[in-house]
Protein backbone atom coordinates (compact mmCIF):
# COMPACT_ATOMS: atom_id res chain seq x y z
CA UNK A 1 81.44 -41.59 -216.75
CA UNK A 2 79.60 -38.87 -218.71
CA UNK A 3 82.13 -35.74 -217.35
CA UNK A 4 85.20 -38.08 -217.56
CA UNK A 5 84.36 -39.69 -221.42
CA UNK A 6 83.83 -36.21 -222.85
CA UNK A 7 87.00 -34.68 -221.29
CA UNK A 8 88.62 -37.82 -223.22
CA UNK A 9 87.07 -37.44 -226.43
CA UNK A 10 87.30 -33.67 -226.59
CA UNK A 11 91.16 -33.97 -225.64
CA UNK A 12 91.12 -36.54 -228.45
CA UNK A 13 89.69 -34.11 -231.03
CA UNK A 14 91.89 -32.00 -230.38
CA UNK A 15 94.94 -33.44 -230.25
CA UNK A 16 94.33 -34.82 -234.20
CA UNK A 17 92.74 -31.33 -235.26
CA UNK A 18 95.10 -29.78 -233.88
CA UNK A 19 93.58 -26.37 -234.83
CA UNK A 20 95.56 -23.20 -235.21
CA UNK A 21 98.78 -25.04 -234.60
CA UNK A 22 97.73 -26.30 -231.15
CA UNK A 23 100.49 -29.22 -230.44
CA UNK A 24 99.67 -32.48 -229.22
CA UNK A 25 101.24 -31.98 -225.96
CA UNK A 26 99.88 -28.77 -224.90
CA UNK A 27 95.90 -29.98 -225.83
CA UNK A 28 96.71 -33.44 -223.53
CA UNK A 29 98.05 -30.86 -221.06
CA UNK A 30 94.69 -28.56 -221.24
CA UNK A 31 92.82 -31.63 -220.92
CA UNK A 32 94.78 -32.72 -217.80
CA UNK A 33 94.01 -29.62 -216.23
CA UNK A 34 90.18 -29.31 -217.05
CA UNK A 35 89.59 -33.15 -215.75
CA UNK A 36 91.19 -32.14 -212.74
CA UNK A 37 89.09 -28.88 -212.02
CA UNK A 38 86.31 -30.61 -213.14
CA UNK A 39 87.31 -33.54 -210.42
CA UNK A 40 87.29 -35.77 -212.59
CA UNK A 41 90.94 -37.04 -211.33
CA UNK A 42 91.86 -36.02 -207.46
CA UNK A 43 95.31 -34.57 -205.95
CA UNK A 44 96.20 -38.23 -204.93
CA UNK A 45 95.41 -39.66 -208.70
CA UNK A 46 98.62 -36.93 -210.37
CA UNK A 47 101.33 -39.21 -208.03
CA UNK A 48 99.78 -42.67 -209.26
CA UNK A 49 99.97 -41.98 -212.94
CA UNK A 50 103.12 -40.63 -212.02
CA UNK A 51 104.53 -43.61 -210.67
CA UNK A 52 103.02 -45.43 -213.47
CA UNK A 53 103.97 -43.61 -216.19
CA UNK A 54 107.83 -42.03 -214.82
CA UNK A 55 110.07 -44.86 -215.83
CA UNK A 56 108.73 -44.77 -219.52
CA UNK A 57 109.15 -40.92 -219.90
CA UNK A 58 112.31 -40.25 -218.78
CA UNK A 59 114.08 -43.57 -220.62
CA UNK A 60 111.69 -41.87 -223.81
CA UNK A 61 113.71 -39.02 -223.67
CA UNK A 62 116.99 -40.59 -223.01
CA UNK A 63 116.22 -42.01 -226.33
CA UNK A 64 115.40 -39.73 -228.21
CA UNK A 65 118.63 -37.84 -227.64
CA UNK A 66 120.68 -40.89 -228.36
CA UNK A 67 118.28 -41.19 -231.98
CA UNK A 68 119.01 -37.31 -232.13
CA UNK A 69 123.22 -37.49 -231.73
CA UNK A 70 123.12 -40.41 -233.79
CA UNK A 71 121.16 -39.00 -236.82
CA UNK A 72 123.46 -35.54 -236.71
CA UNK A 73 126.97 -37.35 -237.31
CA UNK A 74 124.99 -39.28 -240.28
CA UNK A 75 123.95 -42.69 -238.85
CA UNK A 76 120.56 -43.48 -240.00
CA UNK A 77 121.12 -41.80 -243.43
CA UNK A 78 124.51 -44.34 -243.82
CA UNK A 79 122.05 -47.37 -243.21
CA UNK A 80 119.32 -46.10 -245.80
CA UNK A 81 121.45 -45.52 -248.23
CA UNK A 82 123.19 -48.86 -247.42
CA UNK A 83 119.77 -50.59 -247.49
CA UNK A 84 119.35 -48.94 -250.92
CA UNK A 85 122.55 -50.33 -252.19
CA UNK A 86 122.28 -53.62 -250.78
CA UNK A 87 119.38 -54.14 -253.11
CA UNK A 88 121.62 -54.04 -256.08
CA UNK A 89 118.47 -51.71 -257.89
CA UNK A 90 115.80 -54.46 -257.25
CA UNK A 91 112.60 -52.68 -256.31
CA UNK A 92 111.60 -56.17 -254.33
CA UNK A 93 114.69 -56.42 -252.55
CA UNK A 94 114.85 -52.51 -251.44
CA UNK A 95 111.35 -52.64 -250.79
CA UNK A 96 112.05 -55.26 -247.95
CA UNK A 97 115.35 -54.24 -246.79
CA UNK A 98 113.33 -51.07 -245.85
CA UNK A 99 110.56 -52.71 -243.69
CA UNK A 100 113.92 -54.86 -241.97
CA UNK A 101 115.21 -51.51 -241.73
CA UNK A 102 112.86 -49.86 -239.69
CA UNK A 103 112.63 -52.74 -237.49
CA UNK A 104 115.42 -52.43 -236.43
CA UNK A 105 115.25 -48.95 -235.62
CA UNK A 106 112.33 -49.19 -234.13
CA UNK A 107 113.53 -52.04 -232.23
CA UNK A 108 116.54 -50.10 -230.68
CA UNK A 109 115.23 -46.91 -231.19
CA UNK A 110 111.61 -46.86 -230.43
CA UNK A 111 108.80 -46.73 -232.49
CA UNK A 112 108.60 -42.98 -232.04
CA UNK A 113 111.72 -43.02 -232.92
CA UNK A 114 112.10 -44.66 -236.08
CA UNK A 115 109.05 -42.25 -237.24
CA UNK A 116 110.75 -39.16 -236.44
CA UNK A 117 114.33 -39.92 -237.78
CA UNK A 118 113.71 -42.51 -240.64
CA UNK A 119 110.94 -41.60 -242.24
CA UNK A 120 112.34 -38.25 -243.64
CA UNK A 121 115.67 -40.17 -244.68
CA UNK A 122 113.54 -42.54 -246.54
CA UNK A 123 111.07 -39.86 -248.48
CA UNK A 124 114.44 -38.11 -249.25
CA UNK A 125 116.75 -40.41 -251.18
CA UNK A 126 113.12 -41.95 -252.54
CA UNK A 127 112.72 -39.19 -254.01
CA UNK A 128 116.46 -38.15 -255.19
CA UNK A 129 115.72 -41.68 -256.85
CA UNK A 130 113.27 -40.18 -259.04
CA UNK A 131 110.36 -42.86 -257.46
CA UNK A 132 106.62 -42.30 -258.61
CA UNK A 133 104.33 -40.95 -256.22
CA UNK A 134 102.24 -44.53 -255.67
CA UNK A 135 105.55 -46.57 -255.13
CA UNK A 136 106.85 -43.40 -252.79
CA UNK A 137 103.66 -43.84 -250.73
CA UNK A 138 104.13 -47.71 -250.61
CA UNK A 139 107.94 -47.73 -249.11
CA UNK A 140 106.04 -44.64 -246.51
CA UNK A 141 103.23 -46.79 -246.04
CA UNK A 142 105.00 -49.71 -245.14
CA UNK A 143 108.12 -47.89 -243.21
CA UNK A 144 104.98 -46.57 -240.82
CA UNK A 145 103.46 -49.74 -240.41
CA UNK A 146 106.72 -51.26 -239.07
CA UNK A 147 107.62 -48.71 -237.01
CA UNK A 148 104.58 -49.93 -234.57
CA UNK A 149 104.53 -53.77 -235.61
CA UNK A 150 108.11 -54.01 -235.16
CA UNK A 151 107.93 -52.74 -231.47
CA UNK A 152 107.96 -55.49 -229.55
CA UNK A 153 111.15 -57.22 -228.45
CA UNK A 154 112.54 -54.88 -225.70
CA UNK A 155 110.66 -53.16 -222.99
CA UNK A 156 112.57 -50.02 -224.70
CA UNK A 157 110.83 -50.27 -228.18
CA UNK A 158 107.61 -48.61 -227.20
CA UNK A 159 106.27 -46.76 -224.25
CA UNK A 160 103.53 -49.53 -223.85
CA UNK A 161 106.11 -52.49 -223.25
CA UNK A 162 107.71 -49.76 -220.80
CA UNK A 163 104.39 -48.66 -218.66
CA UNK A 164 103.04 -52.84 -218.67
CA UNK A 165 106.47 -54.58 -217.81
CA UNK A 166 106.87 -51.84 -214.64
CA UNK A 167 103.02 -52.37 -214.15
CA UNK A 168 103.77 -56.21 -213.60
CA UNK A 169 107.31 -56.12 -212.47
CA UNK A 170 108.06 -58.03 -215.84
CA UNK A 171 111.74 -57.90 -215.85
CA UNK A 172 114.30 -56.60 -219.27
CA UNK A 173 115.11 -60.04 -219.78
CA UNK A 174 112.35 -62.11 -219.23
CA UNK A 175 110.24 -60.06 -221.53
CA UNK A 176 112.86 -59.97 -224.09
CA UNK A 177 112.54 -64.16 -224.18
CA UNK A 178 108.50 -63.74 -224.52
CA UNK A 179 108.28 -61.39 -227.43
CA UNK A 180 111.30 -62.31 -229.58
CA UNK A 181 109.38 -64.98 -231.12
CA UNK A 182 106.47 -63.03 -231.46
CA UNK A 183 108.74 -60.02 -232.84
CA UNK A 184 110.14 -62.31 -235.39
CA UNK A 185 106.83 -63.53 -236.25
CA UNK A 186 105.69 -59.86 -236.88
CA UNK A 187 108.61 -58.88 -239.04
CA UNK A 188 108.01 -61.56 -241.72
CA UNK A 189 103.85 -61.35 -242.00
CA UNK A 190 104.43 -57.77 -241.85
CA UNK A 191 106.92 -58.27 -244.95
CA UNK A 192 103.84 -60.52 -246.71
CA UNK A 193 101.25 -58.70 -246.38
CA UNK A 194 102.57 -55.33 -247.26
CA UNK A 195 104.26 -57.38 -250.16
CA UNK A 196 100.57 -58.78 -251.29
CA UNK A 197 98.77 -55.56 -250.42
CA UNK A 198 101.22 -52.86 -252.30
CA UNK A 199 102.63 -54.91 -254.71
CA UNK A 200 101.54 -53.30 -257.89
CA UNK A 201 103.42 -49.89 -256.61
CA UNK A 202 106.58 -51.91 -256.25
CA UNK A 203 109.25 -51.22 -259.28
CA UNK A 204 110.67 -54.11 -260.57
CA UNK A 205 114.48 -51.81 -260.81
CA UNK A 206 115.78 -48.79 -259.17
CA UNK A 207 118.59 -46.37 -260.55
CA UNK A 208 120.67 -46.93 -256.82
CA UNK A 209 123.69 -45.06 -258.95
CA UNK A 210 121.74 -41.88 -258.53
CA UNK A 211 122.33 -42.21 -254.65
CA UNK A 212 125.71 -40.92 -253.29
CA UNK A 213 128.38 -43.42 -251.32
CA UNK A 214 126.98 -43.70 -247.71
CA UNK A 215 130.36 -43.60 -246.13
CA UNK A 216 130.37 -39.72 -247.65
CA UNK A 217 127.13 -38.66 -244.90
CA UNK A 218 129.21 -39.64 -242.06
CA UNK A 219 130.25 -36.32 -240.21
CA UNK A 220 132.36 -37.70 -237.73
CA UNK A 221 133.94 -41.42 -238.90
CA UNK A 222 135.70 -42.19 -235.53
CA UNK A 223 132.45 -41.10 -233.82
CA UNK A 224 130.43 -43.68 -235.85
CA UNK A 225 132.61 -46.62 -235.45
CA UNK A 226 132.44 -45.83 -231.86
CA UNK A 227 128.78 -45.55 -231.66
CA UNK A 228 128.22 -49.38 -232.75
CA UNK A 229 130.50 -50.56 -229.47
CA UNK A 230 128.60 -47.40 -227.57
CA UNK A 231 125.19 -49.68 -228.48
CA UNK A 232 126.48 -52.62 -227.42
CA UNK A 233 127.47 -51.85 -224.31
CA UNK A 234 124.30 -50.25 -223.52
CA UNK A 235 121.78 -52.96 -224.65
CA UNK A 236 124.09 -55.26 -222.46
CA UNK A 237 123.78 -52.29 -219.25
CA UNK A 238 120.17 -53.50 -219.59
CA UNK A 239 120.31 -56.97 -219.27
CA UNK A 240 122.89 -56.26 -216.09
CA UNK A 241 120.81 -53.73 -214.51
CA UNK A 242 117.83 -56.28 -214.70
CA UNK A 243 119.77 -58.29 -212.31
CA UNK A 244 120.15 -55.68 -210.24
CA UNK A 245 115.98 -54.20 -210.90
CA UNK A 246 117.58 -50.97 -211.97
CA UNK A 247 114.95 -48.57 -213.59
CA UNK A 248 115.15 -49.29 -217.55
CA UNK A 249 115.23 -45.25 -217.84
CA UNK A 250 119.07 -45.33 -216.07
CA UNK A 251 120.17 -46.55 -218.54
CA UNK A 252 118.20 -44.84 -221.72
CA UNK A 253 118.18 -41.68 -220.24
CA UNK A 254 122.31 -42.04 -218.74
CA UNK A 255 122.96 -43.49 -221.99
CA UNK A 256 121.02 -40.78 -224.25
CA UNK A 257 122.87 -37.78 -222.02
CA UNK A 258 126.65 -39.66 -221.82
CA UNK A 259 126.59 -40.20 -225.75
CA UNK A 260 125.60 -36.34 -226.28
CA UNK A 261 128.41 -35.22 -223.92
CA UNK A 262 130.58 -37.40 -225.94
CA UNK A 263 129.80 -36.44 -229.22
CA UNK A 264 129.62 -32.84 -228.20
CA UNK A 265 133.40 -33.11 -226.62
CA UNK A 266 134.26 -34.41 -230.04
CA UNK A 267 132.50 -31.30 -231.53
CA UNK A 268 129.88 -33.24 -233.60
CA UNK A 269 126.98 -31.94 -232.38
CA UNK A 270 125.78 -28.76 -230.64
CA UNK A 271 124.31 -30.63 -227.36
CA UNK A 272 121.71 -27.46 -226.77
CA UNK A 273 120.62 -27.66 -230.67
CA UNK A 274 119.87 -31.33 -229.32
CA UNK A 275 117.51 -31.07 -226.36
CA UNK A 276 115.97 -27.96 -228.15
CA UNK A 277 115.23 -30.14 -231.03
CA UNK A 278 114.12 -32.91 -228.83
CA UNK A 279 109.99 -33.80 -229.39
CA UNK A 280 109.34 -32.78 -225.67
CA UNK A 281 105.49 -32.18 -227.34
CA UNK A 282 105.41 -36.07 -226.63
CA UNK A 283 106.33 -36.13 -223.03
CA UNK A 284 103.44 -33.31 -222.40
CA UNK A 285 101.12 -35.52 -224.66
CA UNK A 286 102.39 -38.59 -222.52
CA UNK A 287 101.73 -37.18 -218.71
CA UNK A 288 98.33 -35.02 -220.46
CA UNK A 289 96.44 -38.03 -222.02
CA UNK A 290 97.09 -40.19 -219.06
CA UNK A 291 95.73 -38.01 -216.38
CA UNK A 292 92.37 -37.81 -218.92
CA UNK A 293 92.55 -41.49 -219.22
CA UNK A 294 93.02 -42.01 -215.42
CA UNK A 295 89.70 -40.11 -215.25
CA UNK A 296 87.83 -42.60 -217.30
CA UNK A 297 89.29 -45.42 -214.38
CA UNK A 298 87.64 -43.53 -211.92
CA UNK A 299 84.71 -43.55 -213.58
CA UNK A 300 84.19 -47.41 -213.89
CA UNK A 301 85.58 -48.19 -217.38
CA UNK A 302 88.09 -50.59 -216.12
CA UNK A 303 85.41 -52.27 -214.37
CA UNK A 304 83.76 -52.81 -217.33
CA UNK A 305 86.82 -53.94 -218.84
CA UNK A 306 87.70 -56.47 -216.65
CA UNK A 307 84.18 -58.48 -216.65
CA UNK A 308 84.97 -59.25 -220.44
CA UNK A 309 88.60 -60.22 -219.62
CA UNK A 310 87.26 -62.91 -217.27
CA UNK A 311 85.02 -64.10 -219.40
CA UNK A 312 87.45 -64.45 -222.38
CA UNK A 313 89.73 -66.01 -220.01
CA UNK A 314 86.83 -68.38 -219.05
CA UNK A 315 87.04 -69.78 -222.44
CA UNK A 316 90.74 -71.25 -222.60
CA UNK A 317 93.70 -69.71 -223.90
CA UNK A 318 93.50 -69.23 -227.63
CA UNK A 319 90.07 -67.08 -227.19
CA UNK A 320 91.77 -65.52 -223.92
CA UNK A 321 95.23 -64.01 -226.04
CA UNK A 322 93.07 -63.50 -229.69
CA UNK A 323 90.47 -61.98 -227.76
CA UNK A 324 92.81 -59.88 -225.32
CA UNK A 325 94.49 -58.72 -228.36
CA UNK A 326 91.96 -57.53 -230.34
CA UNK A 327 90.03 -55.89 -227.50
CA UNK A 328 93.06 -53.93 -226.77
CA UNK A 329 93.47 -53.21 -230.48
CA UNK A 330 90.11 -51.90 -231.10
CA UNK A 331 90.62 -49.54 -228.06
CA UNK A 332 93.69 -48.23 -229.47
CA UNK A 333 92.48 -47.35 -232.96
CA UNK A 334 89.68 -45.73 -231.24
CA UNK A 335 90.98 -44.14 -228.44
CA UNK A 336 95.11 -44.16 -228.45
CA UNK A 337 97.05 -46.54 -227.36
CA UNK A 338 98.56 -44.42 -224.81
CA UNK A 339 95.61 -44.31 -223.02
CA UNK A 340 94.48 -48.23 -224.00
CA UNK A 341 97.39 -49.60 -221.70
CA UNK A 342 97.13 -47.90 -218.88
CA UNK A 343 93.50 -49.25 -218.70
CA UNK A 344 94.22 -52.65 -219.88
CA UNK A 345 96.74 -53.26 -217.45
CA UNK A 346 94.98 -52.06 -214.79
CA UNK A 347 91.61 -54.45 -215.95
CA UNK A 348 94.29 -57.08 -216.03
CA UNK A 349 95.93 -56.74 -212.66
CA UNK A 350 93.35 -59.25 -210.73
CA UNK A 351 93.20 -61.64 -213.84
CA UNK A 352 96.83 -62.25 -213.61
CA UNK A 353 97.03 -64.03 -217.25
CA UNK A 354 100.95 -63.63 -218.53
CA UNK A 355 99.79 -64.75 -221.92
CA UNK A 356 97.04 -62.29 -221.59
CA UNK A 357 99.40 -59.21 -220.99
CA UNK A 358 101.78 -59.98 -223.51
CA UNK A 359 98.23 -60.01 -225.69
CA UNK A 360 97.52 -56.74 -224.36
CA UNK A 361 100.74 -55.13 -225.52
CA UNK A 362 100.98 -56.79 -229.00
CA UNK A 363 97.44 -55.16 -229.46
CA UNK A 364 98.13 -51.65 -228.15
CA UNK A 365 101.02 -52.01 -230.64
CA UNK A 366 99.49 -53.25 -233.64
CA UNK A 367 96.44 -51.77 -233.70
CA UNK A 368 96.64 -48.48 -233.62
CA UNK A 369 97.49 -48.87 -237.35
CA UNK A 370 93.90 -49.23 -238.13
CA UNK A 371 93.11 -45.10 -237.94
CA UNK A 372 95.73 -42.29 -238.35
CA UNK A 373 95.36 -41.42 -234.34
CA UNK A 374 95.63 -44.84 -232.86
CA UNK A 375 99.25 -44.43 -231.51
CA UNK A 376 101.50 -41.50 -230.68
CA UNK A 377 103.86 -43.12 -233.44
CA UNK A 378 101.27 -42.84 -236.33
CA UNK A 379 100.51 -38.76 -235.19
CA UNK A 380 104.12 -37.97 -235.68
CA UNK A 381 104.68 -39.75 -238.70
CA UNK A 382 102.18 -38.03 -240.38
CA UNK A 383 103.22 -34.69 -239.50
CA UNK A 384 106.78 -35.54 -240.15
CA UNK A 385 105.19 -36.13 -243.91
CA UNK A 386 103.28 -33.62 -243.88
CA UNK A 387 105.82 -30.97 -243.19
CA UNK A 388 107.99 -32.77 -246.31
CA UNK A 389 104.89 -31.70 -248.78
CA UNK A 390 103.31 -35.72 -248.37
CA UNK A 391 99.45 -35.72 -247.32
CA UNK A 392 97.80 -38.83 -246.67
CA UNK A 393 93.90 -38.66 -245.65
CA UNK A 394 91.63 -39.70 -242.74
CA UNK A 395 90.41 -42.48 -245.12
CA UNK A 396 93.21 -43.21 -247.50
CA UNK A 397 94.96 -44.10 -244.70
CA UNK A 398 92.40 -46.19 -242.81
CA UNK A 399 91.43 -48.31 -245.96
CA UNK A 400 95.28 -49.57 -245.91
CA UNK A 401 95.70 -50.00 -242.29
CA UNK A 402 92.31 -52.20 -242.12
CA UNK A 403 92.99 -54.70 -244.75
CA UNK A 404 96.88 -55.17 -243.17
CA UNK A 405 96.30 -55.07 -239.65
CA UNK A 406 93.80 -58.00 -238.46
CA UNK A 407 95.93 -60.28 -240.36
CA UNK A 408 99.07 -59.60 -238.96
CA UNK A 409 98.01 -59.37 -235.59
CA UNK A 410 96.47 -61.99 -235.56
CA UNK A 411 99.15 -64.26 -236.63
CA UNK A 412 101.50 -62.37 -233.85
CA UNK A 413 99.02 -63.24 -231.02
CA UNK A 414 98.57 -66.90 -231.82
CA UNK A 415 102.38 -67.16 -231.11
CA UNK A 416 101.67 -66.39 -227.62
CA UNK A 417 98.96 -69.14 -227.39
């Protein structure tokens, strides 16, 4: 436990010092390899995490793309800017047509997603809006908290509703009926308590006439138009292949790759600009921290794990989910969420609790919001801002995401009760 915990935590130190430029994916990587010539993990352990962990990488990427092709010909920017005029110049109003903004996109695109692509969109017309720096780092604030609270209603939206529904055979459309309620449920106390917590940075008007007409960032109209019927089509592929248990990455990865031959045919995009530009940091980071992680399972953790599941379950349902949930939660701000599923799952396997796992998720999904390195989502948000000239600290950031994470999650999980 000693060899296999300091692998992890060095790994972790690493990956949010990141010193000398070191990327995420390449420390995860390096910590791979030393926990496997350190035996911490064995030949046979690379092909389980493998077969754990395949399905959610490879529909990641297929995502990706399809978030990548769709913000060159102009998408997301169209819907921020038609967020921003939809608010007629109330701050209120633009302030929550943001947060339903990036729920959505972080619905259908991921949660990685929505902090890759949006979040520079946003920052950019906020600021061509001539928006202070407090209320700028409200609308940020609260677009990066929905990008992980928002995550819930298809196994697509996050790699942790990917890795537990293939862990428990949960299929697209059964999981879709358990956590749109509880997706719902997130999206409005998300809305009130970033509403109570950063109201005094909220303008009461906003100058929308300074933005342009969104219809003028579209580079390819025809292309756009199609794009809508091109997403209906494939959310529907996933409710057929469900029928058929066809890998959920068949269709995000097929569906990433036929839209980028598409739009390339139409000459919108330049496809190898695309899978250069594509965050392939997070697939090393992915396949890296799991290995480490898998170490830790070795070593007993999920042992230890799975005595206080059984004896949360011992006490009835409500302390069962609430408890479930926050244990998971408390993992992931400390130690990733990545990581926090795989072992959660696995401490879960014998229990056999639904409620319990769809706990487990809404936990690894809310809260890693409680420390800047809690989810994968967070990490890349913050550089994103970073890179754009916007620091946020260890502590400035931790202050907010304690005071508005217990009390959403905790409304979320007593929906599953």
């Amino acid at each position: 436990m000693l060899l296999a915990s300091s692998i992890f935590l060095i790994t972790l130190i690493f990956v949010i010092w990141q010193p000398r430029g070191l990327q995420i994916g390449t420390t995860a990587i390096i910590g791979a390899v030393v926990a496997y010539v350190l035996g911490a993990v064995h030949y046979e352990d690379l092909f389980v995490v493998w077969g754990i962990v395949w399905d959610a990488t490879f529909a990641f990427i297929g995502i990706i793309i399809l978030s990548l092709v769709l913000d060159a010909i102009g998408f997301f920017e169209w819907a921020a800017l038609k967020m921003a005029k939809f608010s007629k110049g109330d701050g209120v109003k633009m302030f929550i047509y943001s947060i339903l903004l990036g729920s959505l996109v972080s619905a259908l695109f991921a949660n990685d997603g929505a902090a890759l692509i949006l979040t520079p969109i946003l920052l950019a017309k906020m600021r061509i809006l001539k928006l202070n720096a407090k209320t700028i780092l409200a609308f940020l604030l609260a677009g990066g908290f929905i990008s992980d609270s928002a995550s819930l209603p298809f196994v697509f939206s996050n790699l942790t509703n990917i890795v537990t529904a293939n862990y428990f055979s949960i299929g697209f459309a059964e999981y879709f009926a358990n956590m749109m309620v509880p997706f719902i449920v997130s999206v409005i106390i998300t809305i009130v308590v970033l509403l109570l917590v950063l109201r005094k940075d909220i303008p009461k008007t906003v100058d929308i006439d300074l933005l342009k007409d969104a219809d003028s960032v579209l580079k390819n109209k025809t292309l756009f138009y199609f794009s809508w019927v091109f997403l209906g089509l494939l959310l529907a592929g996933y409710f057929i292949g469900d029928a058929y248990d066809i890998p959920i990455s068949v269709f995000a990865l097929g569906g990433g790759l036929l839209f980028l031959a598409i739009a390339s045919m139409m000459k919108t995009v330049e496809p190898l600009s695309i899978i250069k530009n594509a965050p392939w940091q997070v697939v090393w980071f992915s396949l890296g921290l799991y290995i480490v992680v898998y170490g830790l399972k070795n070593a007993g953790l999920t042992d230890y794990i799975a005595t206080i599941l059984h004896s949360l379950e011992a006490q009835g349902s409500l302390v069962a989910v609430v408890g479930t949930g926050f244990l998971s939660a408390v993992l992931s701000a400390f130690m990733n969420n990545m990581p926090t599923i795989m072992v959660m799952d696995i401490a879960l396997e014998d229990i056999g609790n639904q409620a319990m796992i769809y706990a487990n998720i809404v936990g690894c999904n809310l809260g890693p919001k409680m420390t800047p390195f809690g989810s994968l989502a967070t990490l890349l948000w913050l550089h994103t801002l970073s890179q754009n000239g916007v620091k946020i600290g260890f502590w400035q950031y931790s202050k907010f995401g304690l005071i508005v994470t217990p009390p959403v999650l905790l409304v979320v999980l007593l929906t599953l009760v």
